[in-house]
Protein backbone atom coordinates (compact mmCIF):
# COMPACT_ATOMS: atom_id res chain seq x y z
CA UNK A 1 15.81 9.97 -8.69
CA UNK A 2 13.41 9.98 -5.46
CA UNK A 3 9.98 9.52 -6.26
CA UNK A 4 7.95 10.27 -3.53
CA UNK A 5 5.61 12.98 -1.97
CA UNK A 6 6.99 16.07 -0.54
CA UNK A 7 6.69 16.06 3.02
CA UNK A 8 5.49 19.18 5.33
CA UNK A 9 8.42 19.18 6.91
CA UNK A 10 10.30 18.99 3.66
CA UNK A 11 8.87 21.83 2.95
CA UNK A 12 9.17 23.69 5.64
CA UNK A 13 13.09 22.83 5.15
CA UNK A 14 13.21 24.96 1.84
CA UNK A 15 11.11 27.51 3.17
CA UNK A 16 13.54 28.05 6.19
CA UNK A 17 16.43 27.80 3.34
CA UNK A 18 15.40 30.90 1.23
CA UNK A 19 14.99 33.08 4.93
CA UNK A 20 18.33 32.19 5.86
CA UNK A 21 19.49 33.38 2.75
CA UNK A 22 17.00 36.31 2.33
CA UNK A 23 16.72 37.78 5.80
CA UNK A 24 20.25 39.72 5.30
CA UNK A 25 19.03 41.35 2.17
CA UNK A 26 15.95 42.87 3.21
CA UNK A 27 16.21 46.60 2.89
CA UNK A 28 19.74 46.25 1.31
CA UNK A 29 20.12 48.56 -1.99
CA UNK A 30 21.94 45.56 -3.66
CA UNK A 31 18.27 43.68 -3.13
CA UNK A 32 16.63 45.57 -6.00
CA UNK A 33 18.65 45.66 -8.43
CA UNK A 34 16.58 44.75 -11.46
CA UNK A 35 17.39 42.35 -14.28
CA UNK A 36 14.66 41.36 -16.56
CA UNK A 37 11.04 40.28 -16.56
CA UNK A 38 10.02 36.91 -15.11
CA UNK A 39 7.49 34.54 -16.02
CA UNK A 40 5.18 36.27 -13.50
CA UNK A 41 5.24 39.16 -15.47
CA UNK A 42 7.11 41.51 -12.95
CA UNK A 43 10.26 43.00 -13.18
CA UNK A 44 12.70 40.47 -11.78
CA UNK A 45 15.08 41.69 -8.56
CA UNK A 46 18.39 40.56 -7.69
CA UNK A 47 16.84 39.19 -4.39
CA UNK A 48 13.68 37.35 -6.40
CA UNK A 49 16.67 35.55 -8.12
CA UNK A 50 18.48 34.79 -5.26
CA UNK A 51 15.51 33.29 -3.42
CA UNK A 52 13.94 31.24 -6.63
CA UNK A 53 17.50 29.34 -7.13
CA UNK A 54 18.31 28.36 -3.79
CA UNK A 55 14.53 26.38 -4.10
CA UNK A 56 15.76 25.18 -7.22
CA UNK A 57 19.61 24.02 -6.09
CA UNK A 58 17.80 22.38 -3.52
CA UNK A 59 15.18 20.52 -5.65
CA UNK A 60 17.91 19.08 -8.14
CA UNK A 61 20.45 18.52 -4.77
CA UNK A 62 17.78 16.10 -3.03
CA UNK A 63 17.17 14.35 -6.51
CA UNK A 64 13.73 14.59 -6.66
CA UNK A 65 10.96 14.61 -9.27
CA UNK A 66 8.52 17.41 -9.56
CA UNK A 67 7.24 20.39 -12.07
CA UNK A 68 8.23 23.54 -10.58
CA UNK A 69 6.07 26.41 -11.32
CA UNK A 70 7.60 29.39 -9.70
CA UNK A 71 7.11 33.32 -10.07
CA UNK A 72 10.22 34.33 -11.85
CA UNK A 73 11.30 31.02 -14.04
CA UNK A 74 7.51 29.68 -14.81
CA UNK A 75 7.98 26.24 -15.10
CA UNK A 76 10.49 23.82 -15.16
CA UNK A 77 10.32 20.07 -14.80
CA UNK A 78 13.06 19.19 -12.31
CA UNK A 79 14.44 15.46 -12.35
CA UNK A 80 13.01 12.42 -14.74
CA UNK A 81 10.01 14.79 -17.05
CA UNK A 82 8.68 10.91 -17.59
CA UNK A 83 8.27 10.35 -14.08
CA UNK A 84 6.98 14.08 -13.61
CA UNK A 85 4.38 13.64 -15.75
CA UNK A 86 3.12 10.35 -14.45
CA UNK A 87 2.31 11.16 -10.47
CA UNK A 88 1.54 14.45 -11.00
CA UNK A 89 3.51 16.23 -8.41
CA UNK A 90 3.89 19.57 -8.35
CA UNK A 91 5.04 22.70 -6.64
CA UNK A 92 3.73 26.07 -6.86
CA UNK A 93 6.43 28.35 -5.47
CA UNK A 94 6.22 32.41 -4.92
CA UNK A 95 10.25 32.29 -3.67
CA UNK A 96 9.26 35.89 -2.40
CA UNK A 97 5.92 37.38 -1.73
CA UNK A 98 6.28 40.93 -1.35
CA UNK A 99 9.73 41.96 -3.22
CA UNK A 100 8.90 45.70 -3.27
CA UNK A 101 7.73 45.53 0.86
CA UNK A 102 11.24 43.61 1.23
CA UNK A 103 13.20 46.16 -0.94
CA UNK A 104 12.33 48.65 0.97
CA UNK A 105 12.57 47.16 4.05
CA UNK A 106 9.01 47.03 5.17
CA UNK A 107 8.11 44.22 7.15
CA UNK A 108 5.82 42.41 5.17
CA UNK A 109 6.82 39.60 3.26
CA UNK A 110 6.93 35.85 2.47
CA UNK A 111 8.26 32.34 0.90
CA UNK A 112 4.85 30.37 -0.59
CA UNK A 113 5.26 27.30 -1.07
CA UNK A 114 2.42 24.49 -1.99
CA UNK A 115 2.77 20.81 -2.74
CA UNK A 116 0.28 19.00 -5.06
CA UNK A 117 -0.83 15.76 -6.58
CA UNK A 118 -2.36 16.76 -9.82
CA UNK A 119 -3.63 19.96 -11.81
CA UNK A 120 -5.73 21.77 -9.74
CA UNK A 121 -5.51 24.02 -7.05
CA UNK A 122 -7.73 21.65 -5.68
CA UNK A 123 -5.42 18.96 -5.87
CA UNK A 124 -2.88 20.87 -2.97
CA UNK A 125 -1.87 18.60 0.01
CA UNK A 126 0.10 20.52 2.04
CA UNK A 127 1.40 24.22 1.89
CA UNK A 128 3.48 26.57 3.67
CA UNK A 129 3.80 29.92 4.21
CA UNK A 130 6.72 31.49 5.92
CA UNK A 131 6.99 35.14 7.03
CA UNK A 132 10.77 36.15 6.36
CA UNK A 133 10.71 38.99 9.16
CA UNK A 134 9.84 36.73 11.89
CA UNK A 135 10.72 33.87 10.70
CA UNK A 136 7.44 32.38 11.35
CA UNK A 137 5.83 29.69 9.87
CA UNK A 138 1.96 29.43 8.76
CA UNK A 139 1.31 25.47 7.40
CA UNK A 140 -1.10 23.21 6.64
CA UNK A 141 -1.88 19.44 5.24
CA UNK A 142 -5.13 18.67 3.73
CA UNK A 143 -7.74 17.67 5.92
CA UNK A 144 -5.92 18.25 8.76
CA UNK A 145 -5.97 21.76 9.56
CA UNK A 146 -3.72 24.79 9.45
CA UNK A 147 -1.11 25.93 12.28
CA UNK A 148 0.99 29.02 12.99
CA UNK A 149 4.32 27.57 13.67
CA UNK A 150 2.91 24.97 16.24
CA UNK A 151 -0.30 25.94 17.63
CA UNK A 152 -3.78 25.44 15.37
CA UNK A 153 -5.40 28.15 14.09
CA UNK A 154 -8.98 29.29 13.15
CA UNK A 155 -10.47 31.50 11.04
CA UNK A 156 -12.05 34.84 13.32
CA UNK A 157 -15.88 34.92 14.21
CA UNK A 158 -16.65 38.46 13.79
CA UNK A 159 -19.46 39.37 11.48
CA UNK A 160 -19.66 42.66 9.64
CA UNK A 161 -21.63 44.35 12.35
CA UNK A 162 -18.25 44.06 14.51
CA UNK A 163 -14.82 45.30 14.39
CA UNK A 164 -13.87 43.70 11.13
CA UNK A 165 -10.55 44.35 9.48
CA UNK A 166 -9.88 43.82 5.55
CA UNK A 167 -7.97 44.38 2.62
CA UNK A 168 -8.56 45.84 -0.36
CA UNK A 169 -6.42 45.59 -3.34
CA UNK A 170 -7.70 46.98 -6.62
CA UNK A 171 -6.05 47.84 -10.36
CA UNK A 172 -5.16 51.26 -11.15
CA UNK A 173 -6.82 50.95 -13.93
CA UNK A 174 -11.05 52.44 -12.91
CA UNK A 175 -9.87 53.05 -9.41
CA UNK A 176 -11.86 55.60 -8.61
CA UNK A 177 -15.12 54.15 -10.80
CA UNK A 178 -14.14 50.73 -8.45
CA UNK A 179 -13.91 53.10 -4.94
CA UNK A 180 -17.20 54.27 -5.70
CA UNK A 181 -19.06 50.88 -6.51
CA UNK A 182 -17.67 49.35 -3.19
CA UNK A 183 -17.82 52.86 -1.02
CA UNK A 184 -21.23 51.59 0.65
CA UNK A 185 -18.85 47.97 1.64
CA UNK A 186 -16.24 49.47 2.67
CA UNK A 187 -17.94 51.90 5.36
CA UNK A 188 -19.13 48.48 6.77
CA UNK A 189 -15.83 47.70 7.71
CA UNK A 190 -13.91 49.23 10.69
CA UNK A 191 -10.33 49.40 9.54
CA UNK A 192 -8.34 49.11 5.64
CA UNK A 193 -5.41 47.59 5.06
CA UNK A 194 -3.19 47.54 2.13
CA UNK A 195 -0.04 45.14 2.99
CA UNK A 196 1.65 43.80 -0.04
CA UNK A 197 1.98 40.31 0.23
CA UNK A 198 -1.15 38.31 -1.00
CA UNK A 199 0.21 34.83 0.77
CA UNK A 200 1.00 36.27 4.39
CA UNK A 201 -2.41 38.18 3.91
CA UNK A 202 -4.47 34.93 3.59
CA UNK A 203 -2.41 33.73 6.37
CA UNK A 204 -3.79 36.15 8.70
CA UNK A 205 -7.18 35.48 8.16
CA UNK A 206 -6.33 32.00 8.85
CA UNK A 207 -5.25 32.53 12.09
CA UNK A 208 -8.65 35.17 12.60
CA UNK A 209 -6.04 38.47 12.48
CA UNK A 210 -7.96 40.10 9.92
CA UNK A 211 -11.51 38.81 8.27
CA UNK A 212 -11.18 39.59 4.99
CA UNK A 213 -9.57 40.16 1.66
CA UNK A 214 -10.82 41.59 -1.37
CA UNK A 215 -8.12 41.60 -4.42
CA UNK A 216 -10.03 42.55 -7.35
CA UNK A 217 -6.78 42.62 -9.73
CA UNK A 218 -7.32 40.30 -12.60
CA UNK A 219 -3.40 39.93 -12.95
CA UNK A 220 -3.21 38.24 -9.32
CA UNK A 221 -1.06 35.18 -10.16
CA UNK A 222 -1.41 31.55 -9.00
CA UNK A 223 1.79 31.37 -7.09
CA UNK A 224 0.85 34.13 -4.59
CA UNK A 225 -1.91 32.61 -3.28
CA UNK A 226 -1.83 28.90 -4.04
CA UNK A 227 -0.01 27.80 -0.52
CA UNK A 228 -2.45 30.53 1.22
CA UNK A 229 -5.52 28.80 -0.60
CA UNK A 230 -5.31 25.62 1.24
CA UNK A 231 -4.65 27.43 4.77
CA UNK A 232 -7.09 29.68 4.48
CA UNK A 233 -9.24 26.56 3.84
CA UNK A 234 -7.78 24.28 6.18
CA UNK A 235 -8.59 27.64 9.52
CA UNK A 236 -12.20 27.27 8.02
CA UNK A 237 -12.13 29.80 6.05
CA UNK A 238 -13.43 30.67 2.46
CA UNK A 239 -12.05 31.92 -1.05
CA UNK A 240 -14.08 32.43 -4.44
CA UNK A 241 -13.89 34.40 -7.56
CA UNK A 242 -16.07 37.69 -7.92
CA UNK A 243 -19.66 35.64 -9.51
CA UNK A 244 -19.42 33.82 -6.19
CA UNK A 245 -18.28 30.73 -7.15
CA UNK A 246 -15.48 27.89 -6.27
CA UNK A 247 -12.21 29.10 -7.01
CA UNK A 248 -10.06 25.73 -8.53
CA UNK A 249 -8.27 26.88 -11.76
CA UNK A 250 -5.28 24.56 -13.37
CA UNK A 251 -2.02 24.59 -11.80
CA UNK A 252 -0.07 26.77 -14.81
CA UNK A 253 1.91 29.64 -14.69
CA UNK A 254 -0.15 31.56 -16.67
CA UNK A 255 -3.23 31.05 -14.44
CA UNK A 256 -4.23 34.73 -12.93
CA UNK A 257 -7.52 35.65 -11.08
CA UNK A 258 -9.19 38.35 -9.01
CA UNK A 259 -11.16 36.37 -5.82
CA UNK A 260 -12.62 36.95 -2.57
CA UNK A 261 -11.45 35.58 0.53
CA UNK A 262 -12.78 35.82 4.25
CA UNK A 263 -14.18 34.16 7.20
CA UNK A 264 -17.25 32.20 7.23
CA UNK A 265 -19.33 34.76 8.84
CA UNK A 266 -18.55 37.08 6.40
CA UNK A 267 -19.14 35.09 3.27
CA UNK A 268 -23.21 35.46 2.63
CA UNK A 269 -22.62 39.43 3.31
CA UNK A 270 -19.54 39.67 0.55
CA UNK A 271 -21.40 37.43 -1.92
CA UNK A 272 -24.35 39.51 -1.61
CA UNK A 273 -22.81 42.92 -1.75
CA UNK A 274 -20.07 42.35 -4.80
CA UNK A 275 -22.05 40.00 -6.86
CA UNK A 276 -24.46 42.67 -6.91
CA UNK A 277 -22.15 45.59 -8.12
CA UNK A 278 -19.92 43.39 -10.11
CA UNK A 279 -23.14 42.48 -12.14
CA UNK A 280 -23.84 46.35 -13.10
């Protein structure tokens, strides 16, 4: 068994592996056919399964040692568990980021995939995030910046007296009792968007396509956001939980958060404006 640390370009190799695969399916009928709950806690599709395995027949083909902790099969120690366990390396996997967008053939969806040394989201060295439509990839190492397939990117400048797009995604549950707390934030903000795909989302405020990102859902999972966590950070940009604080929970499958993520212009006006209504 190889024990050694997972290269970006590694990782870029699965990613491109599941959109070979993938790509045909999106907005076939055979795509979402459902099977059973995964680990996640959605319903499991025909093409979540198809995209998880070929990660994981890929894994156990290059002989390598690492916990998995993916959306549908939660985790799973692939290789030597000894060896696992001792250097800590991990990878947090959403195999597809946006099934219901790439069901229906709407053109927003992604592979996530982040690379750690450790057990905190803090502990991610290198991520990637690809866009199965265009086959694009978003990227990063740790301390080294992000990059849209090869050219840097950088979070946007635009503060909230500018044309600032966001998006908003809230629980069903107190929608309207939510709409009405943040009403007065979002008239600040010149357009909405509601996309569907929580990695490719962080991705374009890495690259300074849209400024911000406000997920209040408290089931938001680990693996959508973990590889868009370190590019966001890596563009200069910034992500924290609803009191205003550093977002680094444990790298588990059953880790799920609400947080806030936008540029850096933008972060002293969204501290200010939900810490004060999430605190009534």
């Amino acid at each position: 068994m190889i024990s050694m640390e997972f290269t970006i370009d590694y990782l870029k190799k699965l990613a491109l592996k599941v959109y070979d695969t993938i790509y045909p399916l999106l907005g076939r009928k055979e795509a979402s056919v459902k099977s059973e709950r995964g680990a996640g806690g959605d319903m499991t599709m025909y093409i979540d399964q198809v995209a998880e395995e070929i990660i994981i027949q890929s894994l156990k083909k290059g002989k390598v040692n690492c916990l998995l902790i993916s959306e549908e099969i939660g985790e799973k120690y692939i290789g030597d568990e000894h060896q696992v366990k001792k250097n800590q390396q991990v990878l947090i996997i959403d195999p597809l980021d946006g099934s219901n967008n790439a069901v229906r053939g709407v053109p927003y969806c992604s592979v996530s995939i982040a690379y750690a040394i450790g057990n905190k989201m803090n502990d991610i060295l290198r991520a990637v995030v690809l866009n199965l439509n265009t086959k694009d990839i978003y990227w990063a190492e740790k301390g080294k910046g992000a990059y849209f397939n090869n050219a840097q990117i950088h979070v946007s400048d635009l503060d909230i007296t500018q044309k600032c797009f966001f998006e908003l995604n809230l629980p069903m549950k107190n929608l309207m009792i939510n709409l009405q707390k943040l009403a007065p934030l979002i008239r600040r903000f010149y357009r909405i968007r509601i996309l569907g795909s929580s990695a490719l989302t962080l991705c374009q405020i890495a690259s300074g396509r849209m400024e911000a990102f406000i997920n209040l859902r408290e089931t938001n999972r680990l693996v959508d956001v973990a590889a868009g966590f370190l590019i966001l950070k890596e563009a200069g940009g910034k992500i924290f939980s609803l009191d205003g604080k550093e977002i680094n929970k444990d790298l588990s499958i059953e880790i799920k958060f609400p947080f806030i993520a936008c540029n850096v212009k933008l972060e002293s006006f969204l501290k200010t404006e939900l810490i004060n209504k999430n605190s009534k």
